[in-house]
PDB file of N, CA and C in Angstrom:
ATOM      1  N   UNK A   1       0.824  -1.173   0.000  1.00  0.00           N
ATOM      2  CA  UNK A   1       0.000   0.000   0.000  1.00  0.00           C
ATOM      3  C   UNK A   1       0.873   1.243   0.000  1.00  0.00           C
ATOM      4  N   UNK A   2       0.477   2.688  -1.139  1.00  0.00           N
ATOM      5  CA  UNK A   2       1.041   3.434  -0.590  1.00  0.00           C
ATOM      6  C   UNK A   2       0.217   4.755  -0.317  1.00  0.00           C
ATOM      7  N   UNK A   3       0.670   5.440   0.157  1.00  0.00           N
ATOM      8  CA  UNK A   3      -0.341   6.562   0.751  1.00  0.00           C
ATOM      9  C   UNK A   3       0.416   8.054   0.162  1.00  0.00           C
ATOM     10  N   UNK A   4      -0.796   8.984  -0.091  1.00  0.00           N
ATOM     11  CA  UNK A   4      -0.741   9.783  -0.687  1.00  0.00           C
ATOM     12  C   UNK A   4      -0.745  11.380   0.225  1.00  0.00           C
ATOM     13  N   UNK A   5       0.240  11.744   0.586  1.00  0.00           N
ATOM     14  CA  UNK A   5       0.546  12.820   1.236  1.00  0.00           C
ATOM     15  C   UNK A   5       0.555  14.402   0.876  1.00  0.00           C
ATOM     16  N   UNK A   6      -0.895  15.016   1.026  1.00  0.00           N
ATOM     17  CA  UNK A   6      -1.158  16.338   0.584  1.00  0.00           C
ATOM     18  C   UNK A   6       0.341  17.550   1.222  1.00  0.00           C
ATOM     19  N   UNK A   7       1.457  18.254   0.306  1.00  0.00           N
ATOM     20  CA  UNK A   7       2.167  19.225   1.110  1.00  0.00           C
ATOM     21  C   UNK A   7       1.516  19.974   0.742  1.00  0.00           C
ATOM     22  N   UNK A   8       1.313  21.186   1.517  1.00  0.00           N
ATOM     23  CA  UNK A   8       1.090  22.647   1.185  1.00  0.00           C
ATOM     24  C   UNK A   8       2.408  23.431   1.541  1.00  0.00           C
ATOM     25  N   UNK A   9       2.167  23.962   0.260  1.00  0.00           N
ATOM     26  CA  UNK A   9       3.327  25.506   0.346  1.00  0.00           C
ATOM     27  C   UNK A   9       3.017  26.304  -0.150  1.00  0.00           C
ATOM     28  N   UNK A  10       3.570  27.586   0.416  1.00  0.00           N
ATOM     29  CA  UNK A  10       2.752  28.765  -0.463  1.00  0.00           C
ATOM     30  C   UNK A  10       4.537  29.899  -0.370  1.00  0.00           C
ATOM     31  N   UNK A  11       4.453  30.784  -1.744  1.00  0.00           N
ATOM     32  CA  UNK A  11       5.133  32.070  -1.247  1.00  0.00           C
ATOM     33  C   UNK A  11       4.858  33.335  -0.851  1.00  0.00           C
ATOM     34  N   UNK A  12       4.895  34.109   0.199  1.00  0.00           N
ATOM     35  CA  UNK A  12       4.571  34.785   0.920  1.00  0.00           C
ATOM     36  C   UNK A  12       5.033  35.981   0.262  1.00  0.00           C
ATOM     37  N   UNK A  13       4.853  36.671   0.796  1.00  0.00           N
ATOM     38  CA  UNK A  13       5.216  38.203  -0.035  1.00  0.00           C
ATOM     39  C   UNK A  13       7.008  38.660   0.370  1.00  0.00           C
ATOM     40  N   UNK A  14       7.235  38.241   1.577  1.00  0.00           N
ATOM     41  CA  UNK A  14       8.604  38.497   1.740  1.00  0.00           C
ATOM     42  C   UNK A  14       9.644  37.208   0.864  1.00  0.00           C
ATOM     43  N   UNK A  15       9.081  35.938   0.511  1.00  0.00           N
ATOM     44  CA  UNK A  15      10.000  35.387  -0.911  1.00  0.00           C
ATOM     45  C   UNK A  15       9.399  36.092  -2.201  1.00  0.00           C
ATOM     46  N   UNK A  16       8.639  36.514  -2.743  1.00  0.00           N
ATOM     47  CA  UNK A  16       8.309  37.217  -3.718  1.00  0.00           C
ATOM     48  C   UNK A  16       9.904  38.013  -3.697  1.00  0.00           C
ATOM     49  N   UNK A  17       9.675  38.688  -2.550  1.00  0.00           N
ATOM     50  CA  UNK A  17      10.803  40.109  -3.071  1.00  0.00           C
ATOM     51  C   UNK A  17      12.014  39.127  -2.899  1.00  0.00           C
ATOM     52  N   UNK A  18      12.948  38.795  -2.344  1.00  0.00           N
ATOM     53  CA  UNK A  18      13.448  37.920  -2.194  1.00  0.00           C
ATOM     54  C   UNK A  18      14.178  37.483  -3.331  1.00  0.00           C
ATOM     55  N   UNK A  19      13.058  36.902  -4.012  1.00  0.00           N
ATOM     56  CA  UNK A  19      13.384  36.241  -5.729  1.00  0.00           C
ATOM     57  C   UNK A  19      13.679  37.371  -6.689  1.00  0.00           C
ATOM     58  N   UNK A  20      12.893  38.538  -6.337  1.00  0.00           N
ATOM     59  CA  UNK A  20      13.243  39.564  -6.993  1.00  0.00           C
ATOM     60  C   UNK A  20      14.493  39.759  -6.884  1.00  0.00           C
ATOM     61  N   UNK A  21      14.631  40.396  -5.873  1.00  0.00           N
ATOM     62  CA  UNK A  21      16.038  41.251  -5.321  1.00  0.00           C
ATOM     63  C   UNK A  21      17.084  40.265  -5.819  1.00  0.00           C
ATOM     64  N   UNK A  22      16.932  38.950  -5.864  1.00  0.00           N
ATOM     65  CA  UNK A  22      17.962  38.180  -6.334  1.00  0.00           C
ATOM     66  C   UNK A  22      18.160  38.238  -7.771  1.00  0.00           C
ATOM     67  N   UNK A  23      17.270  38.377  -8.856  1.00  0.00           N
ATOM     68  CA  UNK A  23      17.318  38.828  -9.965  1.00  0.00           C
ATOM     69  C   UNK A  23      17.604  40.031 -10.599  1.00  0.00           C
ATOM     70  N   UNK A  24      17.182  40.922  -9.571  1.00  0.00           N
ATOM     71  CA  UNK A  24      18.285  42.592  -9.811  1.00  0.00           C
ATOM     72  C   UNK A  24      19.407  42.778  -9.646  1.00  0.00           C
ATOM     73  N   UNK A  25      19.515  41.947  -8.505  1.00  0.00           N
ATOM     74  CA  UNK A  25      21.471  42.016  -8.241  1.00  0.00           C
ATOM     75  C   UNK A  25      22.189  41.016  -8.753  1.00  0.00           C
ATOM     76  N   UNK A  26      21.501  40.239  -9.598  1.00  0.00           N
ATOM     77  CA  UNK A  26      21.913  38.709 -10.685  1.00  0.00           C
ATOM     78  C   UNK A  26      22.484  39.708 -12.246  1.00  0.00           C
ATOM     79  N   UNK A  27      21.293  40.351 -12.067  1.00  0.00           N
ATOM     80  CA  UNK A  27      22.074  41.094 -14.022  1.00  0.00           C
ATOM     81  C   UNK A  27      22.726  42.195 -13.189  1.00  0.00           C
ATOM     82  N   UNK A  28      22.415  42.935 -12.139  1.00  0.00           N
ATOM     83  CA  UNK A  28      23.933  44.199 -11.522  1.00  0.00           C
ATOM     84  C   UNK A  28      25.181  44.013 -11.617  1.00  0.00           C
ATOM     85  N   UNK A  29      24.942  42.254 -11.100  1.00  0.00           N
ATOM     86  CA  UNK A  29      26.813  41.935 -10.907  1.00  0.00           C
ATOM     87  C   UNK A  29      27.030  41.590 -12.698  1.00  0.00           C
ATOM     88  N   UNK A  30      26.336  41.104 -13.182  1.00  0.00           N
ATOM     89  CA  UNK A  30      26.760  40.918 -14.541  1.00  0.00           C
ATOM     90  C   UNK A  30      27.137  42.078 -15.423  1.00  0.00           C
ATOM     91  N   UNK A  31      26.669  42.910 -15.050  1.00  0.00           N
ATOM     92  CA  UNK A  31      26.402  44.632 -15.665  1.00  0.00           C
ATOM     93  C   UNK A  31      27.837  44.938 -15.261  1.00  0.00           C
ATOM     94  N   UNK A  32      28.622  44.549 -14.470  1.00  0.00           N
ATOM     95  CA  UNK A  32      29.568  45.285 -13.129  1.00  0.00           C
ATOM     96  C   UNK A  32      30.772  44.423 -13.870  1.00  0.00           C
ATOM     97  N   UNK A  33      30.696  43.048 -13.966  1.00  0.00           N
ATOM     98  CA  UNK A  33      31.562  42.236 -14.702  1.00  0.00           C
ATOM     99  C   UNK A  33      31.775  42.199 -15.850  1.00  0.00           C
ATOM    100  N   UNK A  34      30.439  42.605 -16.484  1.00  0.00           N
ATOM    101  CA  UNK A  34      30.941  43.184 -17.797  1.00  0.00           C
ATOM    102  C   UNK A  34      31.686  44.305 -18.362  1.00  0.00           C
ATOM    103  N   UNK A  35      31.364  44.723 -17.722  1.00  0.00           N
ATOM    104  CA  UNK A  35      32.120  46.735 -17.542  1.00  0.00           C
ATOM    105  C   UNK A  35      33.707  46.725 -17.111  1.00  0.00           C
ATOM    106  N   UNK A  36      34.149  45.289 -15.882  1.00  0.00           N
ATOM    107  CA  UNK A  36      35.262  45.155 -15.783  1.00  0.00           C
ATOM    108  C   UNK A  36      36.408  44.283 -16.760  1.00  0.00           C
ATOM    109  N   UNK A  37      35.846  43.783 -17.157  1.00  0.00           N
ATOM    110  CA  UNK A  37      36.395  42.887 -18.327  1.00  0.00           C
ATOM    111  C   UNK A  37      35.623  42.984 -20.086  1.00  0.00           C
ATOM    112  N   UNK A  38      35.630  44.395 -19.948  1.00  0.00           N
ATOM    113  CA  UNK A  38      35.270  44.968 -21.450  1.00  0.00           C
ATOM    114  C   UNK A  38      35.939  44.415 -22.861  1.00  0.00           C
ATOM    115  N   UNK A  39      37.303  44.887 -22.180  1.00  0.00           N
ATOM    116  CA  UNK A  39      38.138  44.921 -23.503  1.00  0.00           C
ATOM    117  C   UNK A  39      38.502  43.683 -23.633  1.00  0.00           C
ATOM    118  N   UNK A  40      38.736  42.567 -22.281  1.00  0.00           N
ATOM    119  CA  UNK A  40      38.710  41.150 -23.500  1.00  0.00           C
ATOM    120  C   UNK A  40      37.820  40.696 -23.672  1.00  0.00           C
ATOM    121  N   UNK A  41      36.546  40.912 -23.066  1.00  0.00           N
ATOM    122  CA  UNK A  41      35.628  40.262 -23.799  1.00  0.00           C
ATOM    123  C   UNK A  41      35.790  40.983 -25.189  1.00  0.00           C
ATOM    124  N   UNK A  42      35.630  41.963 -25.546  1.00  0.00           N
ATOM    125  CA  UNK A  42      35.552  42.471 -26.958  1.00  0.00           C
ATOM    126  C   UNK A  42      36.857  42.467 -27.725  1.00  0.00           C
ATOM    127  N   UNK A  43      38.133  41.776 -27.035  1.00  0.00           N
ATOM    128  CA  UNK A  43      39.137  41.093 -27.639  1.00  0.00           C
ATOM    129  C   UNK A  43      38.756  39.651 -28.010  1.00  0.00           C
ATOM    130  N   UNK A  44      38.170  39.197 -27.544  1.00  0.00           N
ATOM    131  CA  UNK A  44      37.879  37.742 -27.813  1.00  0.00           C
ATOM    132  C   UNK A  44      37.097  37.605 -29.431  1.00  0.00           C
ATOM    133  N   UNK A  45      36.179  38.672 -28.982  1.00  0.00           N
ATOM    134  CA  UNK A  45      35.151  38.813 -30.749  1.00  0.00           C
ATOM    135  C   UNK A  45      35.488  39.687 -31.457  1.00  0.00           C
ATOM    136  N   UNK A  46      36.421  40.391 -30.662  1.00  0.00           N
ATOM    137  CA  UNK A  46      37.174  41.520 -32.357  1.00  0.00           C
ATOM    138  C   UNK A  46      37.462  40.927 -33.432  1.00  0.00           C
ATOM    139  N   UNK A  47      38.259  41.401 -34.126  1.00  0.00           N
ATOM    140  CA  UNK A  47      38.472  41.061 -35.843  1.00  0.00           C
ATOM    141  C   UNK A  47      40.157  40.995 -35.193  1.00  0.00           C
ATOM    142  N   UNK A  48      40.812  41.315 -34.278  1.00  0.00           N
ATOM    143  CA  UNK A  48      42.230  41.080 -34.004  1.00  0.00           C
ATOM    144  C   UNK A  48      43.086  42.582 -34.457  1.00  0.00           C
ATOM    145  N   UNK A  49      41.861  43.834 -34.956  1.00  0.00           N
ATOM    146  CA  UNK A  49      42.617  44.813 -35.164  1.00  0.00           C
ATOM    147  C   UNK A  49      43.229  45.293 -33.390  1.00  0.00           C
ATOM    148  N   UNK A  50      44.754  46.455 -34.032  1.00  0.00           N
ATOM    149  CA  UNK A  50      45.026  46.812 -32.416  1.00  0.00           C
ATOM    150  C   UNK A  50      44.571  48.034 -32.125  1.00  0.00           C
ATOM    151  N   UNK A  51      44.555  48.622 -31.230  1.00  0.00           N
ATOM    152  CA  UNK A  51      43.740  49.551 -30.989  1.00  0.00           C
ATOM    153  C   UNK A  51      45.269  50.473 -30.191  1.00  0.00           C
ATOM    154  N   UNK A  52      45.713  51.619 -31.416  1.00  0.00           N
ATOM    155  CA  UNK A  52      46.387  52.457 -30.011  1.00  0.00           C
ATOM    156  C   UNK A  52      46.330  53.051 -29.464  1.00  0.00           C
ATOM    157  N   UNK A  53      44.761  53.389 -29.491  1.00  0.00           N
ATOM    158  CA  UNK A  53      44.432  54.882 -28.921  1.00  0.00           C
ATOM    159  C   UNK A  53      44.468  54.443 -27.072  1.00  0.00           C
ATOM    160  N   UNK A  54      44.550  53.531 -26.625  1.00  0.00           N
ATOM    161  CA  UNK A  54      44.720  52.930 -25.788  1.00  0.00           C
ATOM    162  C   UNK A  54      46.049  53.373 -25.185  1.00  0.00           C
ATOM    163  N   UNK A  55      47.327  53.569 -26.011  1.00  0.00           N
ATOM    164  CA  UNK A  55      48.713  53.642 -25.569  1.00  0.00           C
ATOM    165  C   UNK A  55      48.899  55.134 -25.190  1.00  0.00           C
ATOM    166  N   UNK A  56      49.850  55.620 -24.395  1.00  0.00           N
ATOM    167  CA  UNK A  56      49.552  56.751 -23.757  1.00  0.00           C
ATOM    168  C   UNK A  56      51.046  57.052 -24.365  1.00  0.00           C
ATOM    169  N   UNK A  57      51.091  58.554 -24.543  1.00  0.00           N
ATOM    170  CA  UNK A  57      52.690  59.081 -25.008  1.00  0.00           C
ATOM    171  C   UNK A  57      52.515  60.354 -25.165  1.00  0.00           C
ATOM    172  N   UNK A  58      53.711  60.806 -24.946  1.00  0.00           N
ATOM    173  CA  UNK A  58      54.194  62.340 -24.507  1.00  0.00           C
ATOM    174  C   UNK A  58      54.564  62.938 -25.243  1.00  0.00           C
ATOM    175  N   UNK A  59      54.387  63.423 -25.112  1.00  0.00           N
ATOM    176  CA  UNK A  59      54.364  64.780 -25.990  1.00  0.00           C
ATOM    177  C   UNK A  59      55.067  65.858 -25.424  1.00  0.00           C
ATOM    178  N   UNK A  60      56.056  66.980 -26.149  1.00  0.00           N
ATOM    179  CA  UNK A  60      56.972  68.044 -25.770  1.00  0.00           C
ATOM    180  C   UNK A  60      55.923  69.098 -25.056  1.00  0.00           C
ATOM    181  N   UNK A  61      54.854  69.071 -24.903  1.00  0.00           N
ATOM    182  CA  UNK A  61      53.709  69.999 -24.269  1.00  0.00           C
ATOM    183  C   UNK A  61      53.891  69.477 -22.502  1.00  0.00           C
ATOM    184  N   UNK A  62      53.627  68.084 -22.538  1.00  0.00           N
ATOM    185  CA  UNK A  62      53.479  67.376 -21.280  1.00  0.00           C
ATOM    186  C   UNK A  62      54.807  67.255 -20.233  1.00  0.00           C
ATOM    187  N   UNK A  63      56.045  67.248 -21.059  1.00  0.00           N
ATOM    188  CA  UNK A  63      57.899  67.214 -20.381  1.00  0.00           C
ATOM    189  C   UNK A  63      57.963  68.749 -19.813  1.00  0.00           C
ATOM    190  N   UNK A  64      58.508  68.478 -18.891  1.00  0.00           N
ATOM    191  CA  UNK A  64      58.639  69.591 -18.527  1.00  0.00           C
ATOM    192  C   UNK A  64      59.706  70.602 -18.559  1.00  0.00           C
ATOM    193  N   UNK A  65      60.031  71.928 -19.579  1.00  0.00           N
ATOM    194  CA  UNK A  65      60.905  72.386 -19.852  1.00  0.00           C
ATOM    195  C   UNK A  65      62.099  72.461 -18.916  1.00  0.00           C
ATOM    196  N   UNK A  66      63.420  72.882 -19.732  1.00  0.00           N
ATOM    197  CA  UNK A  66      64.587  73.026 -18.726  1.00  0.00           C
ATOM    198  C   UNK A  66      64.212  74.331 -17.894  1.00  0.00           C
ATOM    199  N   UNK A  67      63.432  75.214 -18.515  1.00  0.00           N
ATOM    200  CA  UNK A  67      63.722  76.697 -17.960  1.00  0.00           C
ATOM    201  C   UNK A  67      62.766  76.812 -16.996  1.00  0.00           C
ATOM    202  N   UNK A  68      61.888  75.983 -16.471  1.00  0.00           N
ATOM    203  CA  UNK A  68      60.870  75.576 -15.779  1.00  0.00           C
ATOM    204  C   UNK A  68      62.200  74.757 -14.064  1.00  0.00           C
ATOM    205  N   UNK A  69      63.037  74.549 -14.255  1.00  0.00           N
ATOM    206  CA  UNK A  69      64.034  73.639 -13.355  1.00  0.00           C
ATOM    207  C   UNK A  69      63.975  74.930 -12.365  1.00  0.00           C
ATOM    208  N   UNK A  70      64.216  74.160 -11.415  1.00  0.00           N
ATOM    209  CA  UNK A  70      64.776  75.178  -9.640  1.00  0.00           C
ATOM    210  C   UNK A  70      65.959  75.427 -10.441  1.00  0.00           C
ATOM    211  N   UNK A  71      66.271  76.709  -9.886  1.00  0.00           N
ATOM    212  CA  UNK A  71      67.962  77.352  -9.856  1.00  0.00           C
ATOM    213  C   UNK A  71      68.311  76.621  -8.524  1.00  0.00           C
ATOM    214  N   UNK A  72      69.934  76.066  -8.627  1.00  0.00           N
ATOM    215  CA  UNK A  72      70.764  75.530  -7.133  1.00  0.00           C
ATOM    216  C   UNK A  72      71.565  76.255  -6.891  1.00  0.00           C
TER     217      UNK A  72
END
């Protein structure tokens, strides 16, 4: 013989939000991880061009002149 056991469950309004809040801060952190790892993800599916606007360099504007030096 086997016997047939009615469960009841229900979700209450505080798991409602719960499930929510877990789904807002589910795509946040993804939003957050994506934003931190931009450029290889979009290295991974680029075309393999390089990008130098990325590289940083100086320029005779930015050095700082001799006549600009302390007198000793």
């Amino acid at each position: 013989m086997t016997s047939l056991h009615t469960t009841l469950a229900y979700l209450d309004a505080g798991s409602g939000s719960m499930i929510l809040q877990l789904l807002v801060g589910g795509f946040a952190a993804a939003g957050v991880a994506m934003k931190m790892y931009w450029k290889r993800i979009k290295g991974i599916f680029g075309r393999g061009d390089d990008d130098d606007s990325s590289t940083v360099t100086t320029t005779a504007a930015d050095a700082p002149a001799e006549r600009d030096a302390p007198q000793s």
